[in-house]
C-alpha atoms as a PDB file:
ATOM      1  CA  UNK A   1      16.473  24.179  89.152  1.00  0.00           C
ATOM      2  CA  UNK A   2      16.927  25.751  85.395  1.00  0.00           C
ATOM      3  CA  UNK A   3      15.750  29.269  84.953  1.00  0.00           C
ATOM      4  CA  UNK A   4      13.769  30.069  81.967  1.00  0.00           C
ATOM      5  CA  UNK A   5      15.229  33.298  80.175  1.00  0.00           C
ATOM      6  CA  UNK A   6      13.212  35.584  78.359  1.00  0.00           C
ATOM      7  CA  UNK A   7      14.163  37.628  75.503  1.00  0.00           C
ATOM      8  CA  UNK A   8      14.705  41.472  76.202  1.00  0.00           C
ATOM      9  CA  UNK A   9      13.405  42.889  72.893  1.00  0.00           C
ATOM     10  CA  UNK A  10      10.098  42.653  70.836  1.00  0.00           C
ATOM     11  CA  UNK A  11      10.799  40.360  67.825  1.00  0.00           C
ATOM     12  CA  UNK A  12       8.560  42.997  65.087  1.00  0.00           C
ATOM     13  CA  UNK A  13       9.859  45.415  66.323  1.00  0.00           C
ATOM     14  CA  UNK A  14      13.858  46.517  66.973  1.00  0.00           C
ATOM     15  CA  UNK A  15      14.818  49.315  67.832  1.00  0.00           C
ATOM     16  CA  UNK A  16      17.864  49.816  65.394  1.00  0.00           C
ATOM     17  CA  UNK A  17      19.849  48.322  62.735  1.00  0.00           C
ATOM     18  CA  UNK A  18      22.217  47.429  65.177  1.00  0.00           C
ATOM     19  CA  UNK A  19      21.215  46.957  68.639  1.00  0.00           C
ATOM     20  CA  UNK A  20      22.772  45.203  72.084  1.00  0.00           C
ATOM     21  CA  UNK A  21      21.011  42.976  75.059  1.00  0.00           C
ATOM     22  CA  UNK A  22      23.064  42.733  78.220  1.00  0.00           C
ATOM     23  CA  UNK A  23      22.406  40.195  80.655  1.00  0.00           C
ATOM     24  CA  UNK A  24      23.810  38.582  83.920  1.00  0.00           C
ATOM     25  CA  UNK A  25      23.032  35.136  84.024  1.00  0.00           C
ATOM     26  CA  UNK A  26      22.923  33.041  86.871  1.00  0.00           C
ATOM     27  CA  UNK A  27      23.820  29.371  86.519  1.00  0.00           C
ATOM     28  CA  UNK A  28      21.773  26.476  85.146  1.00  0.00           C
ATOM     29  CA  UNK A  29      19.660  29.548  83.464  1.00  0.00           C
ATOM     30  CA  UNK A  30      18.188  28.271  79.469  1.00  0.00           C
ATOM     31  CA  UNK A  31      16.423  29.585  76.902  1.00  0.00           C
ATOM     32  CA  UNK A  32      13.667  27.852  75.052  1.00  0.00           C
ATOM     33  CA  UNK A  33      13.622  27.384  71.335  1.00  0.00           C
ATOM     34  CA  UNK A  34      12.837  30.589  69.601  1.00  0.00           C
ATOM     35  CA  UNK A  35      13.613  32.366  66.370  1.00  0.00           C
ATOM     36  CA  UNK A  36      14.157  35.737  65.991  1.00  0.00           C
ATOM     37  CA  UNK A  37      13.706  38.460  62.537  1.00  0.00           C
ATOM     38  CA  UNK A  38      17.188  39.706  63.015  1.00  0.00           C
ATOM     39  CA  UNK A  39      20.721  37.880  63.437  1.00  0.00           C
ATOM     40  CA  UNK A  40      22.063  37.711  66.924  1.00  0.00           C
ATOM     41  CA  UNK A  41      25.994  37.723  67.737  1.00  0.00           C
ATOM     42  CA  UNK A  42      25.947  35.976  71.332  1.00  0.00           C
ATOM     43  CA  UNK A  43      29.259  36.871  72.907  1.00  0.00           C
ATOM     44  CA  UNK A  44      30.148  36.178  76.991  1.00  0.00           C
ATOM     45  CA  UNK A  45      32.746  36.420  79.206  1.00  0.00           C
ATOM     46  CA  UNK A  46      33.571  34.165  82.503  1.00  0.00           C
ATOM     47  CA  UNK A  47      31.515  31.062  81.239  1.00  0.00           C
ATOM     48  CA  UNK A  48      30.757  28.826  78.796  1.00  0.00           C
ATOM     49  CA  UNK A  49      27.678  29.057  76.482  1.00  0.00           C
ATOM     50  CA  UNK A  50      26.022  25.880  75.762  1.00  0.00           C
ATOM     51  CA  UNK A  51      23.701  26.536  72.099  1.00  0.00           C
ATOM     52  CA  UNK A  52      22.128  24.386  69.512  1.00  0.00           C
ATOM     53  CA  UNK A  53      21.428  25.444  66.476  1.00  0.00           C
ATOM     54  CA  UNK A  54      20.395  23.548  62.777  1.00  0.00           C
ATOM     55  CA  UNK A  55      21.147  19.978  64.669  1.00  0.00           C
ATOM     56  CA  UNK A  56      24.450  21.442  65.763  1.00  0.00           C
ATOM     57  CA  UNK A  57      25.625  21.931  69.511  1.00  0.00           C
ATOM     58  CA  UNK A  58      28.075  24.721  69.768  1.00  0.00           C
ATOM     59  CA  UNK A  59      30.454  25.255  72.544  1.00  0.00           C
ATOM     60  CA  UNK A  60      31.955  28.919  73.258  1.00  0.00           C
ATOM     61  CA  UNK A  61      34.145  29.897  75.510  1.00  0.00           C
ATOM     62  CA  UNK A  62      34.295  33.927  75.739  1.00  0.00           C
ATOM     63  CA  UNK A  63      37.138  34.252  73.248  1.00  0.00           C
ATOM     64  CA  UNK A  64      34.486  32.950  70.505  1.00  0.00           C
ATOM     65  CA  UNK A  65      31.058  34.461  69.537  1.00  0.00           C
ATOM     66  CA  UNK A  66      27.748  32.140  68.451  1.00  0.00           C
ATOM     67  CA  UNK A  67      26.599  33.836  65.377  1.00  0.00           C
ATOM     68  CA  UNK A  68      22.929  32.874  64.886  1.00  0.00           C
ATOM     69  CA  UNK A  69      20.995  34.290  61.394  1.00  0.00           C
ATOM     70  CA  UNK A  70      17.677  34.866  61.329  1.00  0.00           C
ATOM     71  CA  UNK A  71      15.259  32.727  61.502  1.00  0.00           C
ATOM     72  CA  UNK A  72      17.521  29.918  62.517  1.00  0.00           C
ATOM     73  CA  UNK A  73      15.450  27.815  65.352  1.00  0.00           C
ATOM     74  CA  UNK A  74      18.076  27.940  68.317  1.00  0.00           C
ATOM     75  CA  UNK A  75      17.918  27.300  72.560  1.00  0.00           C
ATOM     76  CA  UNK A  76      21.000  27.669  74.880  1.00  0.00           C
ATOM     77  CA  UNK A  77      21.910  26.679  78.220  1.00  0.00           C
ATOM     78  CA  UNK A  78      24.146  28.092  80.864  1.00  0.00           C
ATOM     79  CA  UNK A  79      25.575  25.738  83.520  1.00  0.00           C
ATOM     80  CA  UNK A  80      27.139  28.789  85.035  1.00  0.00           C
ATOM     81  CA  UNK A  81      26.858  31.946  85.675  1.00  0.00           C
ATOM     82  CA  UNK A  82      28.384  34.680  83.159  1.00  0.00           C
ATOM     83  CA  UNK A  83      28.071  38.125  81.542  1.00  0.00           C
ATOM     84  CA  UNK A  84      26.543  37.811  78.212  1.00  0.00           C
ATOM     85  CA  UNK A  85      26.250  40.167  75.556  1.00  0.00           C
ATOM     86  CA  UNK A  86      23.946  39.813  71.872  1.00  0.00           C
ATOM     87  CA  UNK A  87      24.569  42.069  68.980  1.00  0.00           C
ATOM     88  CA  UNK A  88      21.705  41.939  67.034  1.00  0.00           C
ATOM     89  CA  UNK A  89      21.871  42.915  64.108  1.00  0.00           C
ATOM     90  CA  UNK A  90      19.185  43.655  61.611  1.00  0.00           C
ATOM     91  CA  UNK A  91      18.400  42.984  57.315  1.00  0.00           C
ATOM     92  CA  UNK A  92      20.024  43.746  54.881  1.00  0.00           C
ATOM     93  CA  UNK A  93      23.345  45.186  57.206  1.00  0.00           C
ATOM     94  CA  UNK A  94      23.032  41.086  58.473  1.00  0.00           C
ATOM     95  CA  UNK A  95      23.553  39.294  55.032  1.00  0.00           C
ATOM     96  CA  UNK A  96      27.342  40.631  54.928  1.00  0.00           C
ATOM     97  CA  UNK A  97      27.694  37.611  57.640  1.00  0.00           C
ATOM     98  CA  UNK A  98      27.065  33.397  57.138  1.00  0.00           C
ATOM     99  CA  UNK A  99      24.002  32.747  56.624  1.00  0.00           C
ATOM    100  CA  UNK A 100      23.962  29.777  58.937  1.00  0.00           C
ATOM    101  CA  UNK A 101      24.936  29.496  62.152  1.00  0.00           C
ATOM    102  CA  UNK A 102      28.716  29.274  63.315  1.00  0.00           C
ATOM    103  CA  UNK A 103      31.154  30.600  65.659  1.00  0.00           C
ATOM    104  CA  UNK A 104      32.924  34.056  65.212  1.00  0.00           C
ATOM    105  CA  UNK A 105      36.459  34.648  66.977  1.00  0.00           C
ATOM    106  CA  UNK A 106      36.124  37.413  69.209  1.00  0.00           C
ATOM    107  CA  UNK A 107      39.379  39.762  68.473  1.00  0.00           C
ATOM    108  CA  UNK A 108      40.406  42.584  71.419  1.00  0.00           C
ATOM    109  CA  UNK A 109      39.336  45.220  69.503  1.00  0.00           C
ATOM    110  CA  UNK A 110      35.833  43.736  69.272  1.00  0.00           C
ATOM    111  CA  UNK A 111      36.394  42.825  73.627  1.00  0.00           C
ATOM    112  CA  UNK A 112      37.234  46.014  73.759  1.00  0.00           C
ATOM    113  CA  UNK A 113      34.048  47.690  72.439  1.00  0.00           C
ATOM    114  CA  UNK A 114      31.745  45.216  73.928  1.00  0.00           C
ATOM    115  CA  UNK A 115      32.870  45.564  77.247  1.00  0.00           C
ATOM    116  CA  UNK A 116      32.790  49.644  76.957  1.00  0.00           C
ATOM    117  CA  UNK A 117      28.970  49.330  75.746  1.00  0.00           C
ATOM    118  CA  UNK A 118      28.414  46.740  78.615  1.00  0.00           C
ATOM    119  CA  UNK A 119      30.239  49.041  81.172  1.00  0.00           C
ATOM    120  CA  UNK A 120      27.751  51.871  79.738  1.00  0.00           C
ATOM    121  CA  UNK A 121      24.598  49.862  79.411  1.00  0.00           C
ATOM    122  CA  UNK A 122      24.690  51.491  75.698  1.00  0.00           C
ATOM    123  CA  UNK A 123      21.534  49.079  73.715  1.00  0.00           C
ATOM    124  CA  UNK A 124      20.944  51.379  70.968  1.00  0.00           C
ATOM    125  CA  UNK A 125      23.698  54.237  69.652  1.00  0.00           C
ATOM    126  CA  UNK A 126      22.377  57.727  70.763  1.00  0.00           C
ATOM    127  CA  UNK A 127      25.392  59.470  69.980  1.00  0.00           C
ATOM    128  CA  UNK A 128      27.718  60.174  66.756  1.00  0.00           C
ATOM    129  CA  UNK A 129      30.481  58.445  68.735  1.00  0.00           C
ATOM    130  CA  UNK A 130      28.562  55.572  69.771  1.00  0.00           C
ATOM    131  CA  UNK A 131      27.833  55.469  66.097  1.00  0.00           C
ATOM    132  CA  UNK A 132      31.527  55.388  65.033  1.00  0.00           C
ATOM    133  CA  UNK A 133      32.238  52.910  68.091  1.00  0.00           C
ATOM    134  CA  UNK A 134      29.645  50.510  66.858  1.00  0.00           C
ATOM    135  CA  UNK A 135      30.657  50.877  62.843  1.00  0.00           C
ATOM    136  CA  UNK A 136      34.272  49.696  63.774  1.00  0.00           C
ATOM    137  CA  UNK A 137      32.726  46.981  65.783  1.00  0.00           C
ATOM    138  CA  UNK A 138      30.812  45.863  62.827  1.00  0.00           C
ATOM    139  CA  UNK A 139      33.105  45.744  60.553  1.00  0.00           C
ATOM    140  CA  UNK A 140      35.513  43.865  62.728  1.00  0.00           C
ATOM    141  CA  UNK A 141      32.716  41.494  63.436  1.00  0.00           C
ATOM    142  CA  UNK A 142      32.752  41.329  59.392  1.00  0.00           C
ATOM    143  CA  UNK A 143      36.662  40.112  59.111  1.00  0.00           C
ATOM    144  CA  UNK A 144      36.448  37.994  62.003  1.00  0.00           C
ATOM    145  CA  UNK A 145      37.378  34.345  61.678  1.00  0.00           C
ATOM    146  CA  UNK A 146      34.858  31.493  61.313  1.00  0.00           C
ATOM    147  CA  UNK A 147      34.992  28.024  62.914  1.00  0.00           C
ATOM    148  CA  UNK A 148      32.247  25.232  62.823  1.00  0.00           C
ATOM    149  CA  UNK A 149      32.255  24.164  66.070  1.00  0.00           C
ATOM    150  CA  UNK A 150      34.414  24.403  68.607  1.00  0.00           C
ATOM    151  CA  UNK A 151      33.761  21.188  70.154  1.00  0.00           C
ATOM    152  CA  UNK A 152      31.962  19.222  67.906  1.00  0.00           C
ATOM    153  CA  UNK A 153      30.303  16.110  69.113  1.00  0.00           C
ATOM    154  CA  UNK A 154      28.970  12.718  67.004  1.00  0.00           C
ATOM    155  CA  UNK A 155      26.658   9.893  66.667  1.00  0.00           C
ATOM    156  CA  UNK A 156      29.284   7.983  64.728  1.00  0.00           C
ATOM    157  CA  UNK A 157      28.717   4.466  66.791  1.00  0.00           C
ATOM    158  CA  UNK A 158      32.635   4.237  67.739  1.00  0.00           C
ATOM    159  CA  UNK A 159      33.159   7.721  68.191  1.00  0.00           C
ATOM    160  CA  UNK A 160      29.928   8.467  70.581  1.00  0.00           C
ATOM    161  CA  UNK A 161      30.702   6.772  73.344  1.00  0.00           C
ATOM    162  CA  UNK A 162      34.592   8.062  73.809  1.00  0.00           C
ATOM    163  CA  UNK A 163      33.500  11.260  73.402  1.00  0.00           C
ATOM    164  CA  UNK A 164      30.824  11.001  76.101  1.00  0.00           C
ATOM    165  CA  UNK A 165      32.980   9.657  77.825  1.00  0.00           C
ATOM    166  CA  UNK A 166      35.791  12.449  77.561  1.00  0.00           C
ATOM    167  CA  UNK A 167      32.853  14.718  78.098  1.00  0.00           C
ATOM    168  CA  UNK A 168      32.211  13.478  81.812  1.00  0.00           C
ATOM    169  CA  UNK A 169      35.834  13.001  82.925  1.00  0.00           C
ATOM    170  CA  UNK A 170      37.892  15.517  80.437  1.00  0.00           C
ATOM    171  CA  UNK A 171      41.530  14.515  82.107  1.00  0.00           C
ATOM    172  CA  UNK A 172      40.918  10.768  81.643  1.00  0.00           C
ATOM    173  CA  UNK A 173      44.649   9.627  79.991  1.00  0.00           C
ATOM    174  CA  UNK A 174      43.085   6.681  77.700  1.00  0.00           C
ATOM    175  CA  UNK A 175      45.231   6.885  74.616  1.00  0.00           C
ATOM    176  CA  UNK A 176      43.422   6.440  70.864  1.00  0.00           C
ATOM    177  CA  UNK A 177      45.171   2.738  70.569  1.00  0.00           C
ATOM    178  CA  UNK A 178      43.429   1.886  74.083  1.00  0.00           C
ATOM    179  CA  UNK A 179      40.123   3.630  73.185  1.00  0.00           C
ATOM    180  CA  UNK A 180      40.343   1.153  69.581  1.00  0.00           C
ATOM    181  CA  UNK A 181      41.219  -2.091  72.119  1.00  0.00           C
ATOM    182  CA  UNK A 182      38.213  -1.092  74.070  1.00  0.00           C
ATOM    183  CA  UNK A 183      35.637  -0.607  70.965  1.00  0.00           C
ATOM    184  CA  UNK A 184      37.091  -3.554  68.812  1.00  0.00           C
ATOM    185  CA  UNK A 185      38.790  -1.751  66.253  1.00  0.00           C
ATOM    186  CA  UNK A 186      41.829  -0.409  65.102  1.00  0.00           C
ATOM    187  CA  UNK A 187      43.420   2.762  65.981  1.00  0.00           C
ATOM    188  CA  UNK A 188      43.838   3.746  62.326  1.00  0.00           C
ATOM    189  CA  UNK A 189      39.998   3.062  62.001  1.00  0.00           C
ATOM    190  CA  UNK A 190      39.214   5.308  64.974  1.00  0.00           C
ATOM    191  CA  UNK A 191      41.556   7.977  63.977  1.00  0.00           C
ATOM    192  CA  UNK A 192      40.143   8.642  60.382  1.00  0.00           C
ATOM    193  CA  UNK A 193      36.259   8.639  61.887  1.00  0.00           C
ATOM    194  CA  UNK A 194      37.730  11.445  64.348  1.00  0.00           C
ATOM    195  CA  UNK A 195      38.871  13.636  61.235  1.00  0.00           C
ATOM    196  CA  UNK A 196      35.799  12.536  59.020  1.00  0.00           C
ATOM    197  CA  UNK A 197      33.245  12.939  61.535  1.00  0.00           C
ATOM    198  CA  UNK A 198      35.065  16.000  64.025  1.00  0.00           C
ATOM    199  CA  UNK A 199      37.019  17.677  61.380  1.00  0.00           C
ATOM    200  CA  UNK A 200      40.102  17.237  63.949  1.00  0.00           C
ATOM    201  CA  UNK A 201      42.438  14.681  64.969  1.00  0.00           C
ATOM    202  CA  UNK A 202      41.454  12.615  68.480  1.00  0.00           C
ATOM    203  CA  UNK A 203      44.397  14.571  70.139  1.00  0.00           C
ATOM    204  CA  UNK A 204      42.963  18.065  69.115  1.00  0.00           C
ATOM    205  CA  UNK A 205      39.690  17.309  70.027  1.00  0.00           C
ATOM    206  CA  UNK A 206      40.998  16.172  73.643  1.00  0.00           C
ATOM    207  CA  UNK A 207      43.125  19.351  73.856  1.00  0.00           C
ATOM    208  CA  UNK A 208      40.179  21.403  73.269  1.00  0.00           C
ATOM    209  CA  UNK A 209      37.769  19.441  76.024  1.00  0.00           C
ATOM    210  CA  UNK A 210      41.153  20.157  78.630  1.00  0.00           C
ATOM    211  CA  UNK A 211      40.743  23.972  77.580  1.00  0.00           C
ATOM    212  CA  UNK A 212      37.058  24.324  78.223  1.00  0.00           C
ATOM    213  CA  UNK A 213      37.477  22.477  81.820  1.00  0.00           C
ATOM    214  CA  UNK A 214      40.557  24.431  82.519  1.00  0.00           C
ATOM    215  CA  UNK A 215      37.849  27.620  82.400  1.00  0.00           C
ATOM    216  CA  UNK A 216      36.099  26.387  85.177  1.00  0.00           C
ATOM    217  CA  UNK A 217      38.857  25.183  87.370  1.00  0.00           C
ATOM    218  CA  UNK A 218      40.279  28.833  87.176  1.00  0.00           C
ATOM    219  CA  UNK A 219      36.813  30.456  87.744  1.00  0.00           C
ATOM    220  CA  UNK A 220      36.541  28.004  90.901  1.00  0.00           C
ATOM    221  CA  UNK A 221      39.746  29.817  91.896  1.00  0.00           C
ATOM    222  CA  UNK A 222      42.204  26.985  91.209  1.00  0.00           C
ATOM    223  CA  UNK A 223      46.085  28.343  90.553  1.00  0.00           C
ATOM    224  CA  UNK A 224      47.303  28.027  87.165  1.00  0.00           C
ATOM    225  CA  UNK A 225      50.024  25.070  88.826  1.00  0.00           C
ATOM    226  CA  UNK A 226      46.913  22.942  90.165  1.00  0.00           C
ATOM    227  CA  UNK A 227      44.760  23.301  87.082  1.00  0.00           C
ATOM    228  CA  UNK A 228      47.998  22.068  85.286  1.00  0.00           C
ATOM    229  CA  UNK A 229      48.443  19.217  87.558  1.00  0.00           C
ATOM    230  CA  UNK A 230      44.538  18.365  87.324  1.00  0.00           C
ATOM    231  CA  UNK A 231      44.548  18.076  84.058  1.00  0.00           C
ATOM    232  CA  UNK A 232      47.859  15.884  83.746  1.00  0.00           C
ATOM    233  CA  UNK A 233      50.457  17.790  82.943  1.00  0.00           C
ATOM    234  CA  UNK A 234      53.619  17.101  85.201  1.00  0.00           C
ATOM    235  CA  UNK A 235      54.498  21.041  85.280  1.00  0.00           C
ATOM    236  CA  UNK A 236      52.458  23.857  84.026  1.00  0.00           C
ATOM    237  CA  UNK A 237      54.348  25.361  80.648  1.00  0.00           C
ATOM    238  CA  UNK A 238      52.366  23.139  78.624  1.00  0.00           C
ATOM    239  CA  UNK A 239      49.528  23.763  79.987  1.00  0.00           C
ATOM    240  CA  UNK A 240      49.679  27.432  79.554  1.00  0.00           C
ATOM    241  CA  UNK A 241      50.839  26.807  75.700  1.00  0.00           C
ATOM    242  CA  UNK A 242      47.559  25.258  74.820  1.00  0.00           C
ATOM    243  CA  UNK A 243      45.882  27.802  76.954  1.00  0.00           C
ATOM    244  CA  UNK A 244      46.958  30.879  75.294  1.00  0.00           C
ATOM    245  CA  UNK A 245      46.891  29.042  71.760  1.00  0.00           C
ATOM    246  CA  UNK A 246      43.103  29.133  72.217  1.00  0.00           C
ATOM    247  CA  UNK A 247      42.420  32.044  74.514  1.00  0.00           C
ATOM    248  CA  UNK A 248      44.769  34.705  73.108  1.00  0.00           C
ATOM    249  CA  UNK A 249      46.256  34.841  76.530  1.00  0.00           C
ATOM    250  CA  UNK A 250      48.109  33.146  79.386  1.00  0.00           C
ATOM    251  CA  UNK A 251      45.660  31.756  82.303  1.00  0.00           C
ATOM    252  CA  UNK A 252      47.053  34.183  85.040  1.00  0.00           C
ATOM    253  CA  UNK A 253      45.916  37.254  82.750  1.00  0.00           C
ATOM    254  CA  UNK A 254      42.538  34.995  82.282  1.00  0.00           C
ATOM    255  CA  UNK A 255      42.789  34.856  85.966  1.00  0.00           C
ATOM    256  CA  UNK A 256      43.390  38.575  86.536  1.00  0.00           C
ATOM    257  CA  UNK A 257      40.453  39.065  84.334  1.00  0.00           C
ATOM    258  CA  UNK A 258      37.914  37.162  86.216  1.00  0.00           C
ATOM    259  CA  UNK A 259      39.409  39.328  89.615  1.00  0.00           C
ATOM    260  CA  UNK A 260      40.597  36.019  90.853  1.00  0.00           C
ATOM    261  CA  UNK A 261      44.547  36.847  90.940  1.00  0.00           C
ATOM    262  CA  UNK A 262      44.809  37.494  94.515  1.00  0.00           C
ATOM    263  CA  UNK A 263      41.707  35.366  95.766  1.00  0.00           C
ATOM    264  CA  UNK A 264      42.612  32.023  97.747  1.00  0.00           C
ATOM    265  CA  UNK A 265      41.441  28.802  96.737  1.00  0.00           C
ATOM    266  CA  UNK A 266      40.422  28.634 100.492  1.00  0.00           C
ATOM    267  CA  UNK A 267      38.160  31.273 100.955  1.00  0.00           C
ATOM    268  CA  UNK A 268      36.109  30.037  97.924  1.00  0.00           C
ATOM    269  CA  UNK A 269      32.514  28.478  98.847  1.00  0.00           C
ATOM    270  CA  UNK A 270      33.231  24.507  98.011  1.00  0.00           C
ATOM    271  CA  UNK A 271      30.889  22.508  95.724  1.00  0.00           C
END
């Protein structure tokens, strides 16, 4: 059953320029669509964060961050269970970032501070240092890198369907020429709708739907050799090249992260 979040703060009322929610979420938990006065930085780490926003679904893994400006309409959903962090941030200090939504990559430096004001439960900065800490954070979050979507999805008539598909089984091998037998067209047809309508080739897209599923088979405890092998690679180097191309690191050291490094596939409830 979905759990119903509710918002930590009082919308006409924040408590600083710059101010932080933590939460542990538990999986399947949403959040209904709401607007808030202030932007909102929505960073996590161990999951993946399901959020629409202005007829766009985004996708984030932890190494990227939903920035959401205010008064953008937005809901999210969380199919499992993660640390989440928002940094909310307040007019005018909030027009130095897009005005619509998008994603933000997260940098270590910007890990780095989150996960010290996590570790600390710090919401609001009391002290001069936590003032300092959260003016470099800020201005990282400033010069950070901006994507559309990670994963964008389409309603394009010959793309929807392949990319539902890809969705529900993300290691099928069904090339682009195959998918263009299968929907009666060609494969140069199908390949320019992927970069019109995706903004990335059919192969990138693919790449990045492996990536978010190799997250969860290494949070279910999986060794970075079987997640290679479920996902179709015949030995695991290429695997952990398109790993660290999008995480910033290898998927032991994502492993080692999440505490799973020395925990047996075994000993791991089974779903």
């Amino acid at each position: 059953m979905s759990k119903i979040y509710q918002p930590l703060f009082d919308d006409h009322n924040p408590p600083a320029q710059i101010f932080f929610g933590h939460e542990v979420f538990l999986s399947n938990t949403s959040t209904l669509k709401h607007r808030h006065s202030w932007g909102q930085l929505q960073l996590i780490s161990g999951g993946i964060l399901e959020l629409n926003a202005e007829g766009k679904r985004f996708l984030s893994p932890s190494q990227y961050a939903v920035w959401v400006p205010a008064g953008v309409e937005h809901e999210s959903y969380m199919r499992r269970s993660m640390n989440y962090c928002s940094m909310n941030i307040v007019h005018p200090l909030a027009d130095a970032l897009p005005q619509y939504a998008c994603l933000l990559e997260v940098n270590p430096i910007m890990e780095a501070i989150i996960n010290d004001l996590k570790h600390r439960c710090v919401t609001v900065a009391e002290t001069e240092q936590d003032k300092r800490l959260i003016s470099v954070l800020f201005d990282q979050v400033k010069q950070a890198k901006e994507h559309d979507q990670f994963l964008p999805m389409s309603d394009d008539k010959l793309l929807k369907p392949i990319l539902l598909e890809l969705e529900r089984n993300p290691t099928s091998s069904v090339t682009l020429a195959e998918w263009a037998t299968k929907r009666h067209t060609t494969e140069r047809t199908l390949a320019r709708h992927c970069q019109d309508k995706l903004g990335m080739s059919f192969t990138e897209w693919r790449q990045r739907r492996k990536f978010v599923y190799a997250l969860h088979l290494l949070r279910r405890g999986m060794s970075v050799k079987e997640a290679a092998l479920t996902l179709g690679y015949h030995q695991a180097s290429p695997f952990i090249t398109l790993f660290k191309r999008h995480a910033n690191c290898t998927p032991e050291q994502y492993r080692q992260r999440l505490g799973l490094a020395h925990i047996e596939r075994s000993n791991l409830p089974r779903h």
